[in-house]
N, C-alpha and C. Protein backbone atom coordinates (compact mmCIF):
# COMPACT_ATOMS: atom_id res chain seq x y z
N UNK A 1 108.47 99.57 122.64
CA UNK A 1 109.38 99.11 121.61
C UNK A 1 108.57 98.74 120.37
N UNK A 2 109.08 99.16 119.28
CA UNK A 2 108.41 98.80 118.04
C UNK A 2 109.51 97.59 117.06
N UNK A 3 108.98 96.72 116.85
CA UNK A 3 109.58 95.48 115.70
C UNK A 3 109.32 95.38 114.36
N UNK A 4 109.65 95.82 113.65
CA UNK A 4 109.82 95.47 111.87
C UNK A 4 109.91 93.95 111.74
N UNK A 5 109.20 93.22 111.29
CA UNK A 5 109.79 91.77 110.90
C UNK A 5 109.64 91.34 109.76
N UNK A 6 111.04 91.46 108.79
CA UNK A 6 110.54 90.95 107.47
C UNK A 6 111.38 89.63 106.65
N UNK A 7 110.54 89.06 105.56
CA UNK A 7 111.14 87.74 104.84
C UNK A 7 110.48 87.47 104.11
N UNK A 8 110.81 86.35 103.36
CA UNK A 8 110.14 85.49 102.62
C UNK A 8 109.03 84.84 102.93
N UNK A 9 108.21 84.18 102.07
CA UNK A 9 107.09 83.80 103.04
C UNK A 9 106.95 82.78 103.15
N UNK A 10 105.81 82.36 104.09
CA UNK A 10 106.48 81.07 105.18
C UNK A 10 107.42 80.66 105.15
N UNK A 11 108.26 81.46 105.78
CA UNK A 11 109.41 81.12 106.51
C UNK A 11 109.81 81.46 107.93
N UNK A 12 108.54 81.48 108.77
CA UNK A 12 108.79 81.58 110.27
C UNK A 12 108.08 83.00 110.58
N UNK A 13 108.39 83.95 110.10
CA UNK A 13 108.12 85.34 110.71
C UNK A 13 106.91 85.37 111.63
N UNK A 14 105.57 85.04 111.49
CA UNK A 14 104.46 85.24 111.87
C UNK A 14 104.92 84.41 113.27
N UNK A 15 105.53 83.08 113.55
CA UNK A 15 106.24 82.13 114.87
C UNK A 15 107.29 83.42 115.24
N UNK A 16 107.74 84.19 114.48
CA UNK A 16 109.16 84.94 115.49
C UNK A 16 108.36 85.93 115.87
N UNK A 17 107.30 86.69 115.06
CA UNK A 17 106.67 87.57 115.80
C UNK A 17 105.94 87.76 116.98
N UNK A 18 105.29 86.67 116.95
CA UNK A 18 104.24 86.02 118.17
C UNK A 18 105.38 85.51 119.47
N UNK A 19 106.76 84.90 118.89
CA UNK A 19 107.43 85.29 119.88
C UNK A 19 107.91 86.48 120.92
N UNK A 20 108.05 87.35 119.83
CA UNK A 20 108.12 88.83 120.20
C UNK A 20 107.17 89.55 120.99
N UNK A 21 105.99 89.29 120.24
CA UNK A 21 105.64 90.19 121.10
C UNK A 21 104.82 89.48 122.24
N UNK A 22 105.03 88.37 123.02
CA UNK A 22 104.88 87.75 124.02
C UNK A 22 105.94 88.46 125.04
N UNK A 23 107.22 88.39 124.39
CA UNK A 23 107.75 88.92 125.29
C UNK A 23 108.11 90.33 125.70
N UNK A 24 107.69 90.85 124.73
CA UNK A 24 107.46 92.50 125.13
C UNK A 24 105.97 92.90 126.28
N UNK A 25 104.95 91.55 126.18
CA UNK A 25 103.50 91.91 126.70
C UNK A 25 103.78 91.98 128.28
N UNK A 26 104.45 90.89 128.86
CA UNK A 26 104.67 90.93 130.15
C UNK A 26 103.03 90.73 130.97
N UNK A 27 102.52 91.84 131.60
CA UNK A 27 101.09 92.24 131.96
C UNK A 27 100.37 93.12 130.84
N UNK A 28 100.71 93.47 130.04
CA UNK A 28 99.73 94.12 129.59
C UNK A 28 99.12 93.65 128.70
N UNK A 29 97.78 94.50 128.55
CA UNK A 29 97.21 93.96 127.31
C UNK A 29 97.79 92.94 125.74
N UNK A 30 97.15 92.31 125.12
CA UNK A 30 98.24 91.22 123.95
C UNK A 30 97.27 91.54 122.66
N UNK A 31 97.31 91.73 121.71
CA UNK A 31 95.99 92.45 120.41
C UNK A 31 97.46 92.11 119.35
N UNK A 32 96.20 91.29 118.27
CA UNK A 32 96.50 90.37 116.92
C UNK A 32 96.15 91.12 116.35
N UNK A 33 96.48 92.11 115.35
CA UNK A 33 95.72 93.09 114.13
C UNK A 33 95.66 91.71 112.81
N UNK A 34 95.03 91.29 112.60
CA UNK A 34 95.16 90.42 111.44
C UNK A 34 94.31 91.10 110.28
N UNK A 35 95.25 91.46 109.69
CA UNK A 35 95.02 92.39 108.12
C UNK A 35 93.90 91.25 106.70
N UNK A 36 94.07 89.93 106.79
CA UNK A 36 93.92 88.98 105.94
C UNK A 36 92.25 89.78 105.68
N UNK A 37 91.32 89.90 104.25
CA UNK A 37 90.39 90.15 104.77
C UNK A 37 90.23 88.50 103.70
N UNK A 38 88.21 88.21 103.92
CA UNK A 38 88.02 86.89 103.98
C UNK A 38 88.78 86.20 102.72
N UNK A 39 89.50 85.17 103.36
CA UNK A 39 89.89 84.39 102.70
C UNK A 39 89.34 84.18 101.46
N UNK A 40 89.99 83.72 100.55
CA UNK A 40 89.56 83.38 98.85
C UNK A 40 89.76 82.02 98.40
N UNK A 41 90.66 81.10 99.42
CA UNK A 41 90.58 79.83 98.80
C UNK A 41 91.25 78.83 99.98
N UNK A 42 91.80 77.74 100.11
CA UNK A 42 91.94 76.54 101.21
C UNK A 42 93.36 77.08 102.10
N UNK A 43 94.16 77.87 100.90
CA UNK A 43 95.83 77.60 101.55
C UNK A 43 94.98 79.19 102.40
N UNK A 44 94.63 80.17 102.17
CA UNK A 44 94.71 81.06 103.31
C UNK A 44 93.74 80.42 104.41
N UNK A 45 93.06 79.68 104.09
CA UNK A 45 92.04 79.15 105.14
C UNK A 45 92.61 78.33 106.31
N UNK A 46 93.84 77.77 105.63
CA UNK A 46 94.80 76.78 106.62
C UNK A 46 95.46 77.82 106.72
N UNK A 47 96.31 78.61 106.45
CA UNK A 47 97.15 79.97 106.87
C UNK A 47 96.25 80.30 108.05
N UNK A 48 94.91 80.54 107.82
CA UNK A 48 94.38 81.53 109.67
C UNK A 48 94.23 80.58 110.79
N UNK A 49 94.14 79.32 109.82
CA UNK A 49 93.75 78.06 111.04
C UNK A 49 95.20 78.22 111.89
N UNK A 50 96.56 77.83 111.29
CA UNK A 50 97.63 77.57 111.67
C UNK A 50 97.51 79.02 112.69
N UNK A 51 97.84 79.84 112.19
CA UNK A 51 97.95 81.33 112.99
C UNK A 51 97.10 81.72 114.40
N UNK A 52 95.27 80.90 113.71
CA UNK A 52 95.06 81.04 115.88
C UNK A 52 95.28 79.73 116.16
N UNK A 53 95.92 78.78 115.80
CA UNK A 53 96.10 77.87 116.94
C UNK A 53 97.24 78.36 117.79
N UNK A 54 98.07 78.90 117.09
CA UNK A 54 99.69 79.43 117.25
C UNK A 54 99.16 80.34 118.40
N UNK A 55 97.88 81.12 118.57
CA UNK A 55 98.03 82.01 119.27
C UNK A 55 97.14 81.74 120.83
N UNK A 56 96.18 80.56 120.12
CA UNK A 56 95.51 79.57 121.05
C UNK A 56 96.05 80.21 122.85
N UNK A 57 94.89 80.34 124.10
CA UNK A 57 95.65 80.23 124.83
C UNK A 57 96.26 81.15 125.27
N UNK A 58 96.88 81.92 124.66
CA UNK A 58 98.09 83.13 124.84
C UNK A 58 97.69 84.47 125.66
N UNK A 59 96.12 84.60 125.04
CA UNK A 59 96.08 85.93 125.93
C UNK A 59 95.87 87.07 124.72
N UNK A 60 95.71 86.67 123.46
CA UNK A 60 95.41 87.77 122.69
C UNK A 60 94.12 88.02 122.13
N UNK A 61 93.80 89.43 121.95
CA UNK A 61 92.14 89.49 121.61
C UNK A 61 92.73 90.15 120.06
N UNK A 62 91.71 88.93 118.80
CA UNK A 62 91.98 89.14 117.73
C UNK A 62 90.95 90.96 116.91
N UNK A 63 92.28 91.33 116.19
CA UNK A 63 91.06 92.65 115.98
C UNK A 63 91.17 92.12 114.44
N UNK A 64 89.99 91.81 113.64
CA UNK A 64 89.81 92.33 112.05
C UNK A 64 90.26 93.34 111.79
N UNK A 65 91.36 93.86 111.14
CA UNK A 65 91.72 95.37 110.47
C UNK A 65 91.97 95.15 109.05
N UNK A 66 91.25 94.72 108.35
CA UNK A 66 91.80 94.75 106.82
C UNK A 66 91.98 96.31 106.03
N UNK A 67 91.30 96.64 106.24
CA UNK A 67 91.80 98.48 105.94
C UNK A 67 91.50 99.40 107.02
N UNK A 68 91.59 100.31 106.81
CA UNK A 68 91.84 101.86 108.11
C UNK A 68 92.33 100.93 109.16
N UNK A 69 93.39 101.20 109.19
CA UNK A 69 94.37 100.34 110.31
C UNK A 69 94.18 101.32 111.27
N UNK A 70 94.04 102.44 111.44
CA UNK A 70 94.06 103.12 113.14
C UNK A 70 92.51 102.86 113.83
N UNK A 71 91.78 102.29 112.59
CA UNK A 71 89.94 102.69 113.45
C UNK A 71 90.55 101.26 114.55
N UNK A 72 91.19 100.45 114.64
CA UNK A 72 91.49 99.22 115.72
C UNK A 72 91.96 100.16 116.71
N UNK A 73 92.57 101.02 116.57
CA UNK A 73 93.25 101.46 118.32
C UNK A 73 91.95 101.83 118.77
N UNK A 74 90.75 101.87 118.37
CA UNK A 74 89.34 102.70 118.98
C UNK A 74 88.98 101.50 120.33
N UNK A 75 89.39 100.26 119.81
CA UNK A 75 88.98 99.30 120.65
C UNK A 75 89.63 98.44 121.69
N UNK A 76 91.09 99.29 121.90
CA UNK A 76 92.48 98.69 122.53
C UNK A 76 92.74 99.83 123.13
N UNK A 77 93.25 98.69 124.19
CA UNK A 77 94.19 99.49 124.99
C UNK A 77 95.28 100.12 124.21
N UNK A 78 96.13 101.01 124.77
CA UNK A 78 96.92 101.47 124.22
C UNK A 78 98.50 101.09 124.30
N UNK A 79 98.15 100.75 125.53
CA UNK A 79 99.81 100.50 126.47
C UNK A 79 99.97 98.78 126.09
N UNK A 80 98.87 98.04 125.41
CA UNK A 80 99.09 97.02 125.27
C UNK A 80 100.12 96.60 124.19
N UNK A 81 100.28 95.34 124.01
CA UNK A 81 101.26 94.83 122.68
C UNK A 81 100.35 94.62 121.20
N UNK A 82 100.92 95.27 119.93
CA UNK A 82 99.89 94.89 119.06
C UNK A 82 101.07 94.22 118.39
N UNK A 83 100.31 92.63 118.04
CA UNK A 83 100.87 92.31 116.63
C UNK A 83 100.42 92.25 115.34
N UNK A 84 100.88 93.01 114.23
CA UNK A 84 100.07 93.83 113.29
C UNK A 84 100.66 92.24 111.78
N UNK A 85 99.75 91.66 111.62
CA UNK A 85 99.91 90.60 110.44
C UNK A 85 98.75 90.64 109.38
N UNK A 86 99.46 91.61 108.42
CA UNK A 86 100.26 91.89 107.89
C UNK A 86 100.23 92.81 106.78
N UNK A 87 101.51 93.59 106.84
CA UNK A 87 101.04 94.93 105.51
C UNK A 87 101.03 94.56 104.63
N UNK A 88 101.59 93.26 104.24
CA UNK A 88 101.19 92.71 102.85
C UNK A 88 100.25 92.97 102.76
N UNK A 89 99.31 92.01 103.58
CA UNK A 89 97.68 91.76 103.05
C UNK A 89 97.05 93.05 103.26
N UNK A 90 97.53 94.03 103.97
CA UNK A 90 96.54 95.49 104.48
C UNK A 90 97.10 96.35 102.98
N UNK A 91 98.17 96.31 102.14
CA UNK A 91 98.35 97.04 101.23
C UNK A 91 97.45 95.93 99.76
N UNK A 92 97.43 95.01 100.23
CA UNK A 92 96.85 94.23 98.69
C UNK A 92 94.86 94.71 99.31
N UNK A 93 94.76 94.51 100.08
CA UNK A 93 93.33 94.70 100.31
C UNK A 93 93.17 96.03 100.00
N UNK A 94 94.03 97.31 100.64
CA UNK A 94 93.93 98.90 100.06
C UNK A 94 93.84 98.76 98.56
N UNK A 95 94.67 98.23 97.94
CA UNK A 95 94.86 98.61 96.86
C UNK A 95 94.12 98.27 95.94
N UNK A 96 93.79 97.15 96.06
CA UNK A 96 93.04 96.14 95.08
C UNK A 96 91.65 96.11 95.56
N UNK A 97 90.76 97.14 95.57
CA UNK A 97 89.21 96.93 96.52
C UNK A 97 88.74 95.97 95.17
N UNK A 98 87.72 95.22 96.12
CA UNK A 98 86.39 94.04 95.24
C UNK A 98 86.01 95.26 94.18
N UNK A 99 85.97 94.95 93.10
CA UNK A 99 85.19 95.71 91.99
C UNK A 99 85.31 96.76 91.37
N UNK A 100 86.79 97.22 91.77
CA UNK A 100 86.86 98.28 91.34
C UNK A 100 88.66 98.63 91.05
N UNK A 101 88.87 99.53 90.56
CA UNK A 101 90.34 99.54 89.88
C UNK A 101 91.23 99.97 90.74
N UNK A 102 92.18 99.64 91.15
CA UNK A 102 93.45 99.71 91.64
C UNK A 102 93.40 101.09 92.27
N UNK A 103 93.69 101.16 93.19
CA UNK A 103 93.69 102.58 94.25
C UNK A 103 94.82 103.19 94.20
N UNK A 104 95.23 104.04 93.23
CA UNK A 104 96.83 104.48 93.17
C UNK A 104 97.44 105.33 94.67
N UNK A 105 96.41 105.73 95.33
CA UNK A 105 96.72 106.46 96.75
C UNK A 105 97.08 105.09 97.91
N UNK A 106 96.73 104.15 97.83
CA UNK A 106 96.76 103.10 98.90
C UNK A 106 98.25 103.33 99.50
N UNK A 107 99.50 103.18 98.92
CA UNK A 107 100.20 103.36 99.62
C UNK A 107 100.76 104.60 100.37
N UNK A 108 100.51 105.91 100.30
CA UNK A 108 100.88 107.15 100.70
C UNK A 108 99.73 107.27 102.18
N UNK A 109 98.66 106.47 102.07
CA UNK A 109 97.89 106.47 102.94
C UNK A 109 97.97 105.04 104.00
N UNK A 110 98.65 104.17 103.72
CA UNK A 110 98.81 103.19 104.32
C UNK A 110 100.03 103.61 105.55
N UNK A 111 100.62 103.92 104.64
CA UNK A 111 102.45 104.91 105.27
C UNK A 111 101.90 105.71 106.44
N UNK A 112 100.83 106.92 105.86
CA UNK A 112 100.04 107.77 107.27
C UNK A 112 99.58 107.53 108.20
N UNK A 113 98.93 105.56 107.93
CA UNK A 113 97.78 105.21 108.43
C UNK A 113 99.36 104.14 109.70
N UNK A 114 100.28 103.93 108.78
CA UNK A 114 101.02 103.26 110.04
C UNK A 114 101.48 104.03 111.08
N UNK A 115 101.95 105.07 110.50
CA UNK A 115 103.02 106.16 111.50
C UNK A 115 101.94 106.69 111.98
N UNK A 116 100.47 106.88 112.45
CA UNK A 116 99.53 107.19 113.08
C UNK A 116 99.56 106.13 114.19
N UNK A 117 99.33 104.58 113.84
CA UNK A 117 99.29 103.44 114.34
C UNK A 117 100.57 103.15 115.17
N UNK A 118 102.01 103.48 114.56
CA UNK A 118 103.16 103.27 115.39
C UNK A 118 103.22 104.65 116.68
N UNK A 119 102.50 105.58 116.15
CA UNK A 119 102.21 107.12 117.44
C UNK A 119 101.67 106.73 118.66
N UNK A 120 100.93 105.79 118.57
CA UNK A 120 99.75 106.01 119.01
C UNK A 120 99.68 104.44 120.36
N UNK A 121 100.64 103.70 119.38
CA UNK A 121 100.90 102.57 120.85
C UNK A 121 102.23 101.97 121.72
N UNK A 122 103.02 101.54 122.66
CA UNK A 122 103.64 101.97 123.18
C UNK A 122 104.45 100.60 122.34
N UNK A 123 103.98 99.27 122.06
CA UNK A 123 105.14 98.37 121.66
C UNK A 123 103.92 98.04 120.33
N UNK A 124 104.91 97.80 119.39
CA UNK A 124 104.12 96.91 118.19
C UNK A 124 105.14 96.10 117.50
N UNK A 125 104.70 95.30 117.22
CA UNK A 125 105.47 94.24 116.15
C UNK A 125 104.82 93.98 114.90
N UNK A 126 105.23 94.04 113.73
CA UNK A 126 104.34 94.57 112.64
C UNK A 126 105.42 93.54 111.74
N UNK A 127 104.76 92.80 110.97
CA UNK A 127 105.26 91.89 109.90
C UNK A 127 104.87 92.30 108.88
N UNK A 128 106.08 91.72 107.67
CA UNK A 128 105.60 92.20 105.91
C UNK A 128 106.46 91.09 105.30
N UNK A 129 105.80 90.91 103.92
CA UNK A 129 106.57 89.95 103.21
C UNK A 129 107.78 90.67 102.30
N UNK A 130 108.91 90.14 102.10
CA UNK A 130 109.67 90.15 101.60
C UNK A 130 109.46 89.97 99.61
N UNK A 131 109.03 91.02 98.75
CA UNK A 131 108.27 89.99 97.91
C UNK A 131 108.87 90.83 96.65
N UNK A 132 109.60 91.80 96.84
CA UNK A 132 110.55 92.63 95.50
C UNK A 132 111.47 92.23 95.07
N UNK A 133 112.34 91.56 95.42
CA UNK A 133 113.43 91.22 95.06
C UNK A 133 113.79 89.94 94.18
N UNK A 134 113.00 89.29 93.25
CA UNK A 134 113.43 88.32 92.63
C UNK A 134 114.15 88.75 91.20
N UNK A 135 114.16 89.92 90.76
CA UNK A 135 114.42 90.22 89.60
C UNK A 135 113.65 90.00 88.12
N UNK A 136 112.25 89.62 88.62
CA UNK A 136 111.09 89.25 87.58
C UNK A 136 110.95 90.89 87.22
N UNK A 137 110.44 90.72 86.06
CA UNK A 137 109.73 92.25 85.44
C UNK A 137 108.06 91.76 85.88
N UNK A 138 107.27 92.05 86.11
CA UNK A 138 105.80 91.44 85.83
C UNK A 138 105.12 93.04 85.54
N UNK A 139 103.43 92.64 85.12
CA UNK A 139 102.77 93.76 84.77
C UNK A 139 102.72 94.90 85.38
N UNK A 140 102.29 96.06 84.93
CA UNK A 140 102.78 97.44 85.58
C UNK A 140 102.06 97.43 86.94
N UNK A 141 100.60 96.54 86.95
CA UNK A 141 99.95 96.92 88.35
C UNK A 141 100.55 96.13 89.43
N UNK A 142 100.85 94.73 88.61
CA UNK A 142 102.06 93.70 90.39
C UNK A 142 102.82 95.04 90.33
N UNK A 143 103.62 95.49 89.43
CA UNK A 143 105.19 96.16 89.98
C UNK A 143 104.70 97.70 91.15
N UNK A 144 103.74 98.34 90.78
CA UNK A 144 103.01 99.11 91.26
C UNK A 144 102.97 98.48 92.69
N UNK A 145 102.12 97.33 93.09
CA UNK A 145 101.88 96.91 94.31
C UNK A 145 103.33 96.70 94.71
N UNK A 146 104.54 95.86 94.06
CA UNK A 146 105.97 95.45 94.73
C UNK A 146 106.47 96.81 95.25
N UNK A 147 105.84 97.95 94.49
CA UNK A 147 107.20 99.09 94.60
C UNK A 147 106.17 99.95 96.15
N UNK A 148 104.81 99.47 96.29
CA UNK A 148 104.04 100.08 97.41
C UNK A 148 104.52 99.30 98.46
N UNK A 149 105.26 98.10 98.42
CA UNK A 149 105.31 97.41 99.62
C UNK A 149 106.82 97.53 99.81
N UNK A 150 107.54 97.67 99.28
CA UNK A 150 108.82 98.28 99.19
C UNK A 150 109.15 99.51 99.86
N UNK A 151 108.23 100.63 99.21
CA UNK A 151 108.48 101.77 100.40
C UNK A 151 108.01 101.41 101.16
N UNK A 152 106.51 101.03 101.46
CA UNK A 152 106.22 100.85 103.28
C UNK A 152 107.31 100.09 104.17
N UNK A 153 107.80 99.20 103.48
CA UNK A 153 108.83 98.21 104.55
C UNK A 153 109.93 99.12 104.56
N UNK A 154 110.48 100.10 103.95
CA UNK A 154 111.44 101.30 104.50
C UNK A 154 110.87 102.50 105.39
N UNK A 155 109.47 102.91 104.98
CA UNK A 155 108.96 103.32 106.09
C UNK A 155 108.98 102.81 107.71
N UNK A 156 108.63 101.37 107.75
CA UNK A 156 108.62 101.11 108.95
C UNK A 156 110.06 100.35 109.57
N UNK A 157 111.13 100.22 108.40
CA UNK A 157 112.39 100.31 108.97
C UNK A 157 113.49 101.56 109.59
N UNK A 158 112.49 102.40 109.10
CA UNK A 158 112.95 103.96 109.35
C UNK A 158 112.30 104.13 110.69
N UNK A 159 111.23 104.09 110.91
CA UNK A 159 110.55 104.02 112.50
C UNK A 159 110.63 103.11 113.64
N UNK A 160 111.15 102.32 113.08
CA UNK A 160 110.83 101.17 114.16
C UNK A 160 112.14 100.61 115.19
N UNK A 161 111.97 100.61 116.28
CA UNK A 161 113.43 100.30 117.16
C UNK A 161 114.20 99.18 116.82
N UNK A 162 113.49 98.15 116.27
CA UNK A 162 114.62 97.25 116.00
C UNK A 162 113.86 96.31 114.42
N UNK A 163 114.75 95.98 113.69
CA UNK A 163 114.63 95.40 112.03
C UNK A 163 115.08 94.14 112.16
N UNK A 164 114.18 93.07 112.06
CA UNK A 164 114.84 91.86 111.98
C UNK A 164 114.02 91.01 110.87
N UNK A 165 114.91 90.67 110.07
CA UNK A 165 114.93 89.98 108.35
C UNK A 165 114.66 88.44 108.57
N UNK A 166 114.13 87.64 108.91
CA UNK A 166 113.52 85.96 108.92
C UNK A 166 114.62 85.13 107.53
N UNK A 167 115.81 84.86 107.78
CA UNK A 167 116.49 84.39 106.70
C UNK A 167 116.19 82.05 107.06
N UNK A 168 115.80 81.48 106.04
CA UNK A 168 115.64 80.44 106.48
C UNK A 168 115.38 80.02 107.84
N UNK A 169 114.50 80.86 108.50
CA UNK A 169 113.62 80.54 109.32
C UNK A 169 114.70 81.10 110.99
N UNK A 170 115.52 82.00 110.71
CA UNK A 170 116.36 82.62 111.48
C UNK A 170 116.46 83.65 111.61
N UNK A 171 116.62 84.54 112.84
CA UNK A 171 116.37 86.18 112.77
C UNK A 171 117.70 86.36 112.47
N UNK A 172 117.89 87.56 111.71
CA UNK A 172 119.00 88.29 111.58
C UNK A 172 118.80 89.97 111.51
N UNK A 173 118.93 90.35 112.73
CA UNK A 173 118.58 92.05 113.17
C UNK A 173 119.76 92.72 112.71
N UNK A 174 118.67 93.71 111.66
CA UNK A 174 119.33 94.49 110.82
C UNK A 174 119.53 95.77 111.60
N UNK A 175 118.64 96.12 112.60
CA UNK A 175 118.55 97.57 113.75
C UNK A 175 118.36 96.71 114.70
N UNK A 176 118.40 97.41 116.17
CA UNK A 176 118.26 97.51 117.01
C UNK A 176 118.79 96.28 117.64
N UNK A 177 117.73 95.76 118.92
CA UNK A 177 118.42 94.67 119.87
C UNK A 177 116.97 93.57 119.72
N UNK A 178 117.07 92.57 119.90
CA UNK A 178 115.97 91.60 119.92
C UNK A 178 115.48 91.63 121.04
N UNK A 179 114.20 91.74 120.91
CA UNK A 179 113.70 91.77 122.47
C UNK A 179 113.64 90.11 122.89
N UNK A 180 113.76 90.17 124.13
CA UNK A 180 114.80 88.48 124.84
C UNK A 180 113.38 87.47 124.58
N UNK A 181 113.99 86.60 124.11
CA UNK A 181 112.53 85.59 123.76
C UNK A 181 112.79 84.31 124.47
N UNK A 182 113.28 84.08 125.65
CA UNK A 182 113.62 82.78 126.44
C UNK A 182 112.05 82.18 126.81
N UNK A 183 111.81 81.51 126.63
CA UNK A 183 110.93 80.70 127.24
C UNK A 183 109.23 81.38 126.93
N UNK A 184 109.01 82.18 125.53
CA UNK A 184 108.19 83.18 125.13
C UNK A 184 107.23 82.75 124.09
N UNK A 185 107.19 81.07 123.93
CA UNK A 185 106.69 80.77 123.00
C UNK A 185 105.43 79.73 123.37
């Protein structure tokens, strides 16, 4: 089973995901893709703190993937659960490399690099931020990045078995069925 999970940010998703895919893992293997690459200042530093304590315990082996998202399946099982956090940060890290100008290919290759990544394992749960829709105009390169993260989150609503939107800290499944999260946290 594959999970889309998208919203606003901090507003739960990364807690509903880790719900998820606990309960899709059962026995098998459990793998954190955490996209973040090194932090730049205190709030993401408390963002990764919060995120492995959350995962503390659980049974998951964290993979670094900040770009080429498929070179991680080299080191996983396959049949295991991946939770992939997050294409935000895997499309701002593509796009925006240290030192150099804006990668206009990042998203056409991010898109390849998922639907390679969604081929290739049997359940994933894959989070993105919610971050187009305020009705701001901003400079051509944000709108560039809004409109790259825009198609990818229709890309992977187009692939993925079930779509569920994090509204004030509540799922609301736009596809499919929720996979059962009783006692998964």
């Amino acid at each position: 089973m594959t999970v889309f999970i998208t919203g606003g940010c901090k507003n739960g998703k990364s807690t509903f995901a880790l719900q998820c895919a606990l309960s899709l893992s059962e026995r098998r293997p459990r793998y954190y893709v955490a996209t973040m690459e090194p932090p730049c200042d205190a709030d993401e530093l408390e963002r990764i703190r919060i995120h492995r304590a959350a995962r503390a315990g659980k049974g998951f082996v964290t993979l670094e993937q900040g770009r080429n998202l498929p070179v991680c399946l080299e080191q996983a099982d396959h049949s295991g659960v991946f939770l992939l956090d997050s294409v935000t940060a895997l499309l701002a890290n593509e796009m925006f490399p240290t030192n150099a100008q804006p990668d206009e290919t990042a998203t056409e290759r991010i898109a390849a690099d998922l639907g390679t990544f969604l081929g290739a394992v049997e359940h994933a749960v894959v989070v993105s931020d919610y971050l187009y829709g305020d009705g701001i105009a901003y400079d051509p390169v944000t709108e560039r990045y809004r409109r790259g993260l825009a198609y990818l989150d229709r890309f992977l609503a187009e692939r993925c078995d079930c779509v569920v939107e994090i509204c004030l800290g509540r799922p609301v499944a736009h596809k499919g069925r929720l996979p059962a999260l009783e006692g998964k946290t």
